[in-house]
Protein backbone atom coordinates (compact mmCIF):
# COMPACT_ATOMS: atom_id res chain seq x y z
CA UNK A 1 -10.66 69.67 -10.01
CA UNK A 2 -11.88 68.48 -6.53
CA UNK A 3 -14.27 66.21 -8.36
CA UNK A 4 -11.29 64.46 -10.10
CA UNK A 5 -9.31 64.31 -7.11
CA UNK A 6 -11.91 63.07 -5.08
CA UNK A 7 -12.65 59.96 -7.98
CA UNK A 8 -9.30 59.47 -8.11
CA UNK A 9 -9.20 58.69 -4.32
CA UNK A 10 -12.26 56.12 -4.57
CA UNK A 11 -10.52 54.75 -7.45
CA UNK A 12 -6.99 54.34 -5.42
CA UNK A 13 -9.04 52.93 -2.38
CA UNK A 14 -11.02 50.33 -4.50
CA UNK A 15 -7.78 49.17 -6.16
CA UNK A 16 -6.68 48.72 -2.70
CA UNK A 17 -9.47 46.83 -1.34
CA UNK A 18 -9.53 44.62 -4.54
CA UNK A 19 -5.98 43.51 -4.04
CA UNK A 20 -6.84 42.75 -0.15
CA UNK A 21 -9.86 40.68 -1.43
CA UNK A 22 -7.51 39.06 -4.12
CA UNK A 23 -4.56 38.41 -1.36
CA UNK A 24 -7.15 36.75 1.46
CA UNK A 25 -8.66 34.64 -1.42
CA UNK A 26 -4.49 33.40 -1.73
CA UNK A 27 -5.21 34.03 -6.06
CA UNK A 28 -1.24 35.60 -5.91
CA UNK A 29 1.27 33.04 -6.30
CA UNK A 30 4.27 35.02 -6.18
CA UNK A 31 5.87 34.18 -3.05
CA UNK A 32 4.62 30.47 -2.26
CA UNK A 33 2.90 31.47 0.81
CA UNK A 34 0.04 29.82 2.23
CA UNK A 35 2.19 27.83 5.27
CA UNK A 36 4.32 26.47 3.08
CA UNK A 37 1.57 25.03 0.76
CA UNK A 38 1.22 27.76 -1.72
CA UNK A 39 3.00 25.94 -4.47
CA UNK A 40 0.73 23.00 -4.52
CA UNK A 41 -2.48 25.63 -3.79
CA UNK A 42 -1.67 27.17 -7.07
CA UNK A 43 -1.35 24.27 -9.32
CA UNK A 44 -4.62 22.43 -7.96
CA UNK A 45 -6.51 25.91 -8.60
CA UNK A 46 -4.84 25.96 -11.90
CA UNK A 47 -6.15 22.55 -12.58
CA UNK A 48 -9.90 23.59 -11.77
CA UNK A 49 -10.06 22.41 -8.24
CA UNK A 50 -11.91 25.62 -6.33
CA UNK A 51 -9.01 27.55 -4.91
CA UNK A 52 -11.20 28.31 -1.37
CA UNK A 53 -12.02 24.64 -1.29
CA UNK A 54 -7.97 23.48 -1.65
CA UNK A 55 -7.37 26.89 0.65
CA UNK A 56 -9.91 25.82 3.10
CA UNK A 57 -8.09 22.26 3.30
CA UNK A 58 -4.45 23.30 3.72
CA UNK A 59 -4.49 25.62 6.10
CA UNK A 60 -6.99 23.52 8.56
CA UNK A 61 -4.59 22.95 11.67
CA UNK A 62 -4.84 19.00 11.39
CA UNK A 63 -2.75 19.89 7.81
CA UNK A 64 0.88 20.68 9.58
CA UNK A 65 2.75 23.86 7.49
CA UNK A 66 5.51 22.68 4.64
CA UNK A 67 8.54 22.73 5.94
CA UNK A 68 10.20 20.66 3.15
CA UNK A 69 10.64 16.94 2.36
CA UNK A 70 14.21 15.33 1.86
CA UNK A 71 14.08 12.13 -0.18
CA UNK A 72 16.23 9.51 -0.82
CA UNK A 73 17.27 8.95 -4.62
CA UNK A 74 17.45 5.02 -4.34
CA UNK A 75 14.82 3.86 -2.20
CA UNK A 76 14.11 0.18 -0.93
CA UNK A 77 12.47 -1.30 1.32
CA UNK A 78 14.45 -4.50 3.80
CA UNK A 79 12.94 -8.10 4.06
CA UNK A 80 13.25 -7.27 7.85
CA UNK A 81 10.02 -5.50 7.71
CA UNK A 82 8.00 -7.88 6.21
CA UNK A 83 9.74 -11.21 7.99
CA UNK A 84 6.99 -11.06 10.43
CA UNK A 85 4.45 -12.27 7.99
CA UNK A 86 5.96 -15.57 7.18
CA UNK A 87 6.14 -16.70 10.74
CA UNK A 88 3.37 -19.40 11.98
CA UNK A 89 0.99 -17.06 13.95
CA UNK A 90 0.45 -15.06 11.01
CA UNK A 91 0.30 -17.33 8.50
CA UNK A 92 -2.42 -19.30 11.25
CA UNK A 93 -4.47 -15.69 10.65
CA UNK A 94 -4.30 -14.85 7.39
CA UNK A 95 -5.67 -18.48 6.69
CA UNK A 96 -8.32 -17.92 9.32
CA UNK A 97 -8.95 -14.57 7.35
CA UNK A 98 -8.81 -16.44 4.10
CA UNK A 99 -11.56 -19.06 5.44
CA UNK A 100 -13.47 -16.43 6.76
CA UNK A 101 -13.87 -14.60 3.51
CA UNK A 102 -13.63 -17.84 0.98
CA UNK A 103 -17.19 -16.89 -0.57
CA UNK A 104 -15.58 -13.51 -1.68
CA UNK A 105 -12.21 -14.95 -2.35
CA UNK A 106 -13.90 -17.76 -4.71
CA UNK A 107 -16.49 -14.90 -6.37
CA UNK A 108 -13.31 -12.46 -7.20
CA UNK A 109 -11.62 -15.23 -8.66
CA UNK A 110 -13.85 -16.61 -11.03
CA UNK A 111 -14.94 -13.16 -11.95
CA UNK A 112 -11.44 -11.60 -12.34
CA UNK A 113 -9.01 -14.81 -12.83
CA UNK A 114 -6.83 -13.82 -9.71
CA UNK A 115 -5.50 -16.16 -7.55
CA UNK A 116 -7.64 -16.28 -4.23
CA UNK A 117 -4.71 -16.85 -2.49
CA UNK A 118 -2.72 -13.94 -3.20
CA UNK A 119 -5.16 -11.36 -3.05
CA UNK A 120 -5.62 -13.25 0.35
CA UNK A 121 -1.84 -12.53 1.27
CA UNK A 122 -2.40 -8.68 0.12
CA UNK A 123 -5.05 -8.29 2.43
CA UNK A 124 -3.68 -9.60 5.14
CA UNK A 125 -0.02 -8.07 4.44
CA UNK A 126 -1.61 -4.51 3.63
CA UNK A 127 -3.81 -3.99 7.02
CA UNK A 128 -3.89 -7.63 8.59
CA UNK A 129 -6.94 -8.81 6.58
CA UNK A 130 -8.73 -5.27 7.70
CA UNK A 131 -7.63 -5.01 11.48
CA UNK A 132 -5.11 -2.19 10.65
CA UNK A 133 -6.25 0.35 8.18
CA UNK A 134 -4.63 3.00 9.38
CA UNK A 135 -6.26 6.51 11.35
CA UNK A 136 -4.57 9.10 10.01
CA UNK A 137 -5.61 11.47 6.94
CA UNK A 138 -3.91 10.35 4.06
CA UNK A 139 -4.22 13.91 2.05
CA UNK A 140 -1.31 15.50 4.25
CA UNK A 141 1.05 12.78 3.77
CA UNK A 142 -0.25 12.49 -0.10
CA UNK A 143 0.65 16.30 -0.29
CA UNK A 144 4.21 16.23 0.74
CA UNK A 145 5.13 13.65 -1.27
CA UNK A 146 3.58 15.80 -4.36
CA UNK A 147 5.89 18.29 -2.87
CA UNK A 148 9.02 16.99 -4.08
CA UNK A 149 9.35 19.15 -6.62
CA UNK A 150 8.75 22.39 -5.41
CA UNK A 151 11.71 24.37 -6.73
CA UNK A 152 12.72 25.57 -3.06
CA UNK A 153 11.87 21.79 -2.39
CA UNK A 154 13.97 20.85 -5.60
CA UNK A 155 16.88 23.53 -5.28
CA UNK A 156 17.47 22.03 -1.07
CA UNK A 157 17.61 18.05 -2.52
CA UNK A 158 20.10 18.80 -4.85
CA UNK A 159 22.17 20.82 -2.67
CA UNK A 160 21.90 17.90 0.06
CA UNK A 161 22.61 15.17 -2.67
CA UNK A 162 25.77 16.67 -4.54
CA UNK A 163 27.17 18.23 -1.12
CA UNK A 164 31.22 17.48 -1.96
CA UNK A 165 30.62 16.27 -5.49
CA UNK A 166 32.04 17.59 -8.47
CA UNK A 167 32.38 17.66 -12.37
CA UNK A 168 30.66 14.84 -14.32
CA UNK A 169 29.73 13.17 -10.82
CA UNK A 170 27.81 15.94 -9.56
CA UNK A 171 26.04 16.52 -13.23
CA UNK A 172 24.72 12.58 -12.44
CA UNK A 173 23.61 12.92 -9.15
CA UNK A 174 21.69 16.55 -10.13
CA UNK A 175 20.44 14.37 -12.93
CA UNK A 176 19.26 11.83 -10.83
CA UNK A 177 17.53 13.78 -7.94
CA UNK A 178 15.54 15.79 -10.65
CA UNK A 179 14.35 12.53 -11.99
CA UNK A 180 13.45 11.41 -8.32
CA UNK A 181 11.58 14.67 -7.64
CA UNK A 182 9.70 14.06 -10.64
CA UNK A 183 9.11 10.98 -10.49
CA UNK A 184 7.21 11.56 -6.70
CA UNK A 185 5.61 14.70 -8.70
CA UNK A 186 4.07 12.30 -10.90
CA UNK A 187 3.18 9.81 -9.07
CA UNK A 188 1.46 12.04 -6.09
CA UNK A 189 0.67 15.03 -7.38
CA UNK A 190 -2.44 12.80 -9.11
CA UNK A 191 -3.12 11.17 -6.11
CA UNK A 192 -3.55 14.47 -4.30
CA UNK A 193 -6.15 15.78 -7.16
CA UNK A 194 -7.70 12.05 -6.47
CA UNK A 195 -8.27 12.69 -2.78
CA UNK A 196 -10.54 15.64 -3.31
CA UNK A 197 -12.71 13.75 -6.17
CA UNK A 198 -13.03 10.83 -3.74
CA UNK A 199 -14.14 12.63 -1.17
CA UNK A 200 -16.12 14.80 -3.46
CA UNK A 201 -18.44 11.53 -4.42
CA UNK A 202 -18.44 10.49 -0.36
CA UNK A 203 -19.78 13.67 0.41
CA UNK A 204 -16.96 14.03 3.19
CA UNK A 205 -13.83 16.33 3.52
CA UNK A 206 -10.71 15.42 2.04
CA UNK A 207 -9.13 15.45 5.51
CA UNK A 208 -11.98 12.67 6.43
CA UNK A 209 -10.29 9.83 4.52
CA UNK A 210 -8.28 8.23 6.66
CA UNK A 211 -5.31 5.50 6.22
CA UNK A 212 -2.00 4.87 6.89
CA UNK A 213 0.84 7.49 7.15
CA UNK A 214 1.90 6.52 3.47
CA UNK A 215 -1.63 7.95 2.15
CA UNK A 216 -3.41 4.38 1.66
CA UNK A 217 -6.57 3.53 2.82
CA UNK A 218 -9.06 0.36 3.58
CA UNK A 219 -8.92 -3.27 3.67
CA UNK A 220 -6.14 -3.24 0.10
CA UNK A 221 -4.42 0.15 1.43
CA UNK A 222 -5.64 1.46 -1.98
CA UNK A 223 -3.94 5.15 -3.13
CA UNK A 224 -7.19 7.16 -3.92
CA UNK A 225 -6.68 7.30 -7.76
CA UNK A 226 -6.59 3.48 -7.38
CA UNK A 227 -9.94 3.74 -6.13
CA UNK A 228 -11.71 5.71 -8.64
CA UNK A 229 -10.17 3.06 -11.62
CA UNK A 230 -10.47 0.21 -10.08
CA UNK A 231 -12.99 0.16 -6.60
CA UNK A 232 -15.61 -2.27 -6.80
CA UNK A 233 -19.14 -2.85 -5.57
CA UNK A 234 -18.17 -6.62 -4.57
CA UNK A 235 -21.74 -7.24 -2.41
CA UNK A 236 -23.87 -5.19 -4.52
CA UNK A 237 -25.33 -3.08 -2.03
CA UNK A 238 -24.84 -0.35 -4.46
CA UNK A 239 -21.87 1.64 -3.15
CA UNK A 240 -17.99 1.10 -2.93
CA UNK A 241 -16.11 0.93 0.26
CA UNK A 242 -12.62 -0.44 0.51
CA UNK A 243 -13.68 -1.17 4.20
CA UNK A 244 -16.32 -3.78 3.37
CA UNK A 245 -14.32 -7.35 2.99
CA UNK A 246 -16.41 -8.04 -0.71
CA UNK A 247 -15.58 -4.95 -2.00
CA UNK A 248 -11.77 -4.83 -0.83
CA UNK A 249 -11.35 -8.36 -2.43
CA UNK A 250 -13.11 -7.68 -5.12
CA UNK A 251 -11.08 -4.19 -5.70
CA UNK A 252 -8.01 -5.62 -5.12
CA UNK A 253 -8.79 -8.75 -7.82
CA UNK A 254 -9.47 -6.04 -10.17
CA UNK A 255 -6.45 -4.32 -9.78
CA UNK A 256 -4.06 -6.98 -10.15
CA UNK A 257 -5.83 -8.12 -13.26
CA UNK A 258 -5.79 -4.69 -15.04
CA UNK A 259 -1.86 -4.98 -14.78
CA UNK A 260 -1.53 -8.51 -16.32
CA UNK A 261 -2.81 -11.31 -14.26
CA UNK A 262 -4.06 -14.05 -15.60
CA UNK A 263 -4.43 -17.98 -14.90
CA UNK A 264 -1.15 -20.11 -15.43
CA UNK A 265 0.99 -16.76 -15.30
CA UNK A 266 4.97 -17.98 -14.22
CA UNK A 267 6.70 -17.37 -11.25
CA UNK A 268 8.49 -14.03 -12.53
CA UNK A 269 5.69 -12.45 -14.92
CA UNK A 270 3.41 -12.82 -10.91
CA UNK A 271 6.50 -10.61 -9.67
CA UNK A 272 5.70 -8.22 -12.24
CA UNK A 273 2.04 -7.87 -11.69
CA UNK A 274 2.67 -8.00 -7.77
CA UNK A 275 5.32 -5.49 -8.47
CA UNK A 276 2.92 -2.93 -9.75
CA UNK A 277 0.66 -3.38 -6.55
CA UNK A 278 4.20 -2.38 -4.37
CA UNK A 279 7.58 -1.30 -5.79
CA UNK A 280 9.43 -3.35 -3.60
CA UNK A 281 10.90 -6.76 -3.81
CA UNK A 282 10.43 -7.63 -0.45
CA UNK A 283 6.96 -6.95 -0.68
CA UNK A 284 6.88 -9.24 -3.56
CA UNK A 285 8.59 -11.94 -1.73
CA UNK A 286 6.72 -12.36 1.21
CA UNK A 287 3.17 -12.08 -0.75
CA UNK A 288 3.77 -14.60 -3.24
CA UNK A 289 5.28 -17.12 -0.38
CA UNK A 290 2.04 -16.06 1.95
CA UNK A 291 0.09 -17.19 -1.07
CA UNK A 292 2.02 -20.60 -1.13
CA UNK A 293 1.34 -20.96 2.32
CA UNK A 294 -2.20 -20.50 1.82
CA UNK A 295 -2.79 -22.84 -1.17
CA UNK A 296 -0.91 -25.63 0.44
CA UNK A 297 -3.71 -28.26 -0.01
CA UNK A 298 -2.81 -29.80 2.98
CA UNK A 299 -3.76 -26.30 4.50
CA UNK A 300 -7.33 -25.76 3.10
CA UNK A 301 -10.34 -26.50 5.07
CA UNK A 302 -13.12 -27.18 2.61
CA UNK A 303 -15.37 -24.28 2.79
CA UNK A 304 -19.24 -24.42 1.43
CA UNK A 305 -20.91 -21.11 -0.15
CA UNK A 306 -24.49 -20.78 0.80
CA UNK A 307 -26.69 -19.42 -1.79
CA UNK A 308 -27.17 -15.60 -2.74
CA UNK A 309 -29.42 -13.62 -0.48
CA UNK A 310 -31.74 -10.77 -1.06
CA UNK A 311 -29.92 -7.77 -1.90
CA UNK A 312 -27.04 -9.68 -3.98
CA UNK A 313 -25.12 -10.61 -0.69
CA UNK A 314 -23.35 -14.45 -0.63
CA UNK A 315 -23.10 -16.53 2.57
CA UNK A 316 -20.24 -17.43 3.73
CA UNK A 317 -20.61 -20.87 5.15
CA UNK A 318 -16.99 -22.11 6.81
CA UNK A 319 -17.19 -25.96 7.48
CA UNK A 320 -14.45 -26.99 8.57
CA UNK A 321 -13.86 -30.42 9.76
CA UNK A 322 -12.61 -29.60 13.25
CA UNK A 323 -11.90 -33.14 14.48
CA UNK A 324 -9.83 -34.38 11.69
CA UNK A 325 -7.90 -31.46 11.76
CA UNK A 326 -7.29 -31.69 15.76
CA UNK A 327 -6.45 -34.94 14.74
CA UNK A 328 -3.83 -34.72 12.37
CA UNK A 329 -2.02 -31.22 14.09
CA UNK A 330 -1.78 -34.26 17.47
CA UNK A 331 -0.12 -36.66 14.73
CA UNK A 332 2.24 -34.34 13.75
CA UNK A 333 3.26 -32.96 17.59
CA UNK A 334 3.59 -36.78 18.42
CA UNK A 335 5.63 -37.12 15.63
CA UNK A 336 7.68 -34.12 16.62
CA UNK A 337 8.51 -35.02 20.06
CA UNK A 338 9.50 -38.35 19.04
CA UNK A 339 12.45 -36.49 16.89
CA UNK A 340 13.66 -34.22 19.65
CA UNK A 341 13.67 -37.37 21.80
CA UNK A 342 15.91 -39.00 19.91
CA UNK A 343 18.14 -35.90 19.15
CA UNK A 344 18.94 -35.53 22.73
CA UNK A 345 19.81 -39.15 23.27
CA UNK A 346 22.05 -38.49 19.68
CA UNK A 347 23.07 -35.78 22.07
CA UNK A 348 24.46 -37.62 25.14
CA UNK A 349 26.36 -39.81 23.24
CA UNK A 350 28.32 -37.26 20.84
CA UNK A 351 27.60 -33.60 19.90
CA UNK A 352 28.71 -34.15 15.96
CA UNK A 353 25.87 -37.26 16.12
CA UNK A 354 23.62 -35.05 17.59
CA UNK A 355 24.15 -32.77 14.21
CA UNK A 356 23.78 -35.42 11.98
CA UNK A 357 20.56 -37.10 13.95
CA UNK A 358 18.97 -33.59 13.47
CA UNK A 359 19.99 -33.04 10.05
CA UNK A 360 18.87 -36.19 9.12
CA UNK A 361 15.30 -35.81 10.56
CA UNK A 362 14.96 -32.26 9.09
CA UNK A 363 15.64 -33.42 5.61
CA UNK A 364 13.63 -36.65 5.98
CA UNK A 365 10.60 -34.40 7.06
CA UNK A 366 11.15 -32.02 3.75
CA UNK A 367 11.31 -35.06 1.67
CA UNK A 368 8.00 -35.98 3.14
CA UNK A 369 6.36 -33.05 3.04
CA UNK A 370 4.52 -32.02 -0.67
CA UNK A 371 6.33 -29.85 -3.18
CA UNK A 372 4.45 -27.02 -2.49
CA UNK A 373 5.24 -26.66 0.82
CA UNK A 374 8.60 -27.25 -0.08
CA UNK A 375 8.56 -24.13 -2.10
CA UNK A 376 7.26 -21.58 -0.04
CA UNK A 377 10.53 -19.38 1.29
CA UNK A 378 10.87 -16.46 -0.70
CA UNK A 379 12.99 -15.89 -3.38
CA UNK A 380 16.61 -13.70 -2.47
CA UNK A 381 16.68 -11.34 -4.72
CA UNK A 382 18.31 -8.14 -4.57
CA UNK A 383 15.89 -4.90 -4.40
CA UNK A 384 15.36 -2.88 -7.52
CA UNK A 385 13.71 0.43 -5.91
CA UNK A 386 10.91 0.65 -3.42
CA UNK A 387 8.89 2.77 -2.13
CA UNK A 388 8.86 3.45 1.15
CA UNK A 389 5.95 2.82 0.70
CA UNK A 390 7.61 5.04 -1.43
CA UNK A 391 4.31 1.95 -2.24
CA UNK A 392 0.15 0.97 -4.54
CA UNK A 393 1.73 1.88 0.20
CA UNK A 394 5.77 2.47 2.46
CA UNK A 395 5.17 3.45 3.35
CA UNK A 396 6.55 7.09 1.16
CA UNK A 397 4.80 3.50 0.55
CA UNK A 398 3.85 4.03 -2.91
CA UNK A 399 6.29 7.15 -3.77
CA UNK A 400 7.23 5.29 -7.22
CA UNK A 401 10.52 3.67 -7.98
């Protein structure tokens, strides 16, 4: 009798220290624990990702506790935030990043059939032709986004979005924050299992990969998965890093060309290849009139490509013709001056003259100047759904429209 009482004990106190084992190693689901990340924990084990790996990664203090994420069921980015681009210092550096890089630019082209041009303007849009990657670690903000649908996550949206609503209109609006939520779950939930096998092949920590505070990374502010399908060892040094100017081009080249470009492409099937790069019109806009900006051939400095080196590497040879260009940039200030000199004599004479001298020069100089550059504002159209970034980003930059 003792005996049995005394194995029943051990047995009672190895149940015990099996379910403490069990709870540490967070293998319980039940209540979502885990600061907040518990949800997310479970379905990345479930997937085959080691649970004290994702564990080990979520609750590191750099990884702030879930506390919830409210988003918006119509997202869209403004044209405000992207006027900056168009204006004449940056255009002056994304062409100086464009020369800089033509050997690249030229090699992804031919190899890929993408304009050099635009994935010039994506560069220098995304992180300002590699200047501004971005320092933070993109996993976190990845991770809330994948979030979304959480069912406490879930259950608070809907609250927040039919709040007053009721009948037919709050069945739509519950219909439409469900497909929001899983449209982010989607989206991010990938891009979080993409994070660990990128930084699985780097050797490095997933909270190592660093980016902007949409969760994209490098020179083309790539989402991870984009990465792994379509990163590219543009200087064939035998490795793939979005941070090496070859390799971003080439990357990004690739990218646009898996979803649809292709020489002689119109104006609105670009739109819908740019499109897939951002979710947001804007975005669209101001790339595609960067790119005119760039291939203005009254723009291009000739550039010369020197040839390959050891190791598979190109030369980039910029020969510009310095003199000429000086030249013709006086020309134009002469020619400049010359109009605001006789605007303000217009002036002095009669305000409504002045209008008309002005108005008159301004369209004389756009009938002068070539088509192209004629062409370059972007379009107005009205915003389907962005991402703030919500785009890939925006930046919820690439959180899907």
């Amino acid at each position: 009798m003792q005996a049995r009482q005394r194995t029943g004990r051990t047995e009672i106190v190895g149940l015990a220290l099996l379910a403490a084992i069990l709870g540490a190693a967070g293998s319980s689901s039940a209540g979502y624990d885990e600061r907040g990340w518990g949800w997310l924990i479970d379905r990345l084990a479930a997937d085959g990702l080691p649970r004290a790996r994702v564990r080990e990664v979520f609750l590191d203090p750099r990884v702030d506790p879930f506390d919830g994420l409210r988003f918006s069921l119509w997202p869209r980015e403004s044209h405000a935030m992207y006027r900056g681009h168009l204006s004449a210092a940056s255009i002056a550096r994304a062409r100086r990043c464009r020369d800089e890089h033509a050997g690249s630019l030229r090699a992804a082209e031919a190899e890929h059939g993408v304009s050099a041009e635009v994935v010039a303007a994506i560069i220098h849009v995304e992180s300002a032709c590699g200047r501004n990657t971005g320092s933070r670690p993109i996993l976190p903000a990845l991770a809330r986004l994948a979030m979304a649908g959480e069912p406490g996550n879930l259950a608070e949206n809907i609250e927040f979005h039919t709040a007053g609503l009721d009948g037919a209109e709050r069945d739509v609006v519950e219909a439409r924050t469900r497909a929001r939520a899983a449209r982010l779950d989607e989206t991010f939930y990938p891009e979080v299992r993409a994070t660990f096998e990128v930084a699985r092949r780097l050797g490095v920590s997933p909270l190592a990969l660093r980016g902007s505070g949409a969760g994209a990374f490098g020179i083309p502010q790539f989402l991870p998965g984009s990465y792994l399908r379509h990163g590219v060892d543009g200087d064939g040094d035998g490795a793939v890093s979005l941070y090496d100017h070859a390799d971003a081009i080439h990357s990004a080249a690739r990218y646009l060309a898996a979803h649809g470009w292709r020489p002689g492409l119109s104006r609105g099937e670009r739109r819908q290849v740019v499109w897939a790069y951002n979710h947001s019109d804007a975005y669209i806009d101001t790339v595609l009139a960067l790119a005119d900006r760039l291939g203005d051939p009254s723009e291009r400095e000739p550039v010369a490509s020197a040839p390959p080196r050891a190791g598979g590497r190109t030369a980039r040879v910029a020969a510009p013709r310095r003199h000429a260009a000086r030249t013709a940039t006086a020309a134009r200030r002469t020619a400049s001056a010359k109009t605001r000199s006789a605007t303000t004599r217009s002036a002095k004479t009669s305000p409504t003259k002045a209008r008309t001298a002005s108005s008159r020069s301004a369209a004389a100089a756009r009938s002068r100047a070539p088509a192209s550059a004629r062409a370059t504002a972007p379009a107005k159209v009205a915003s389907r759904k962005s991402v703030s970034r919500g785009t890939p980003a925006a930046n919820a930059k690439r959180a899907g429209g």
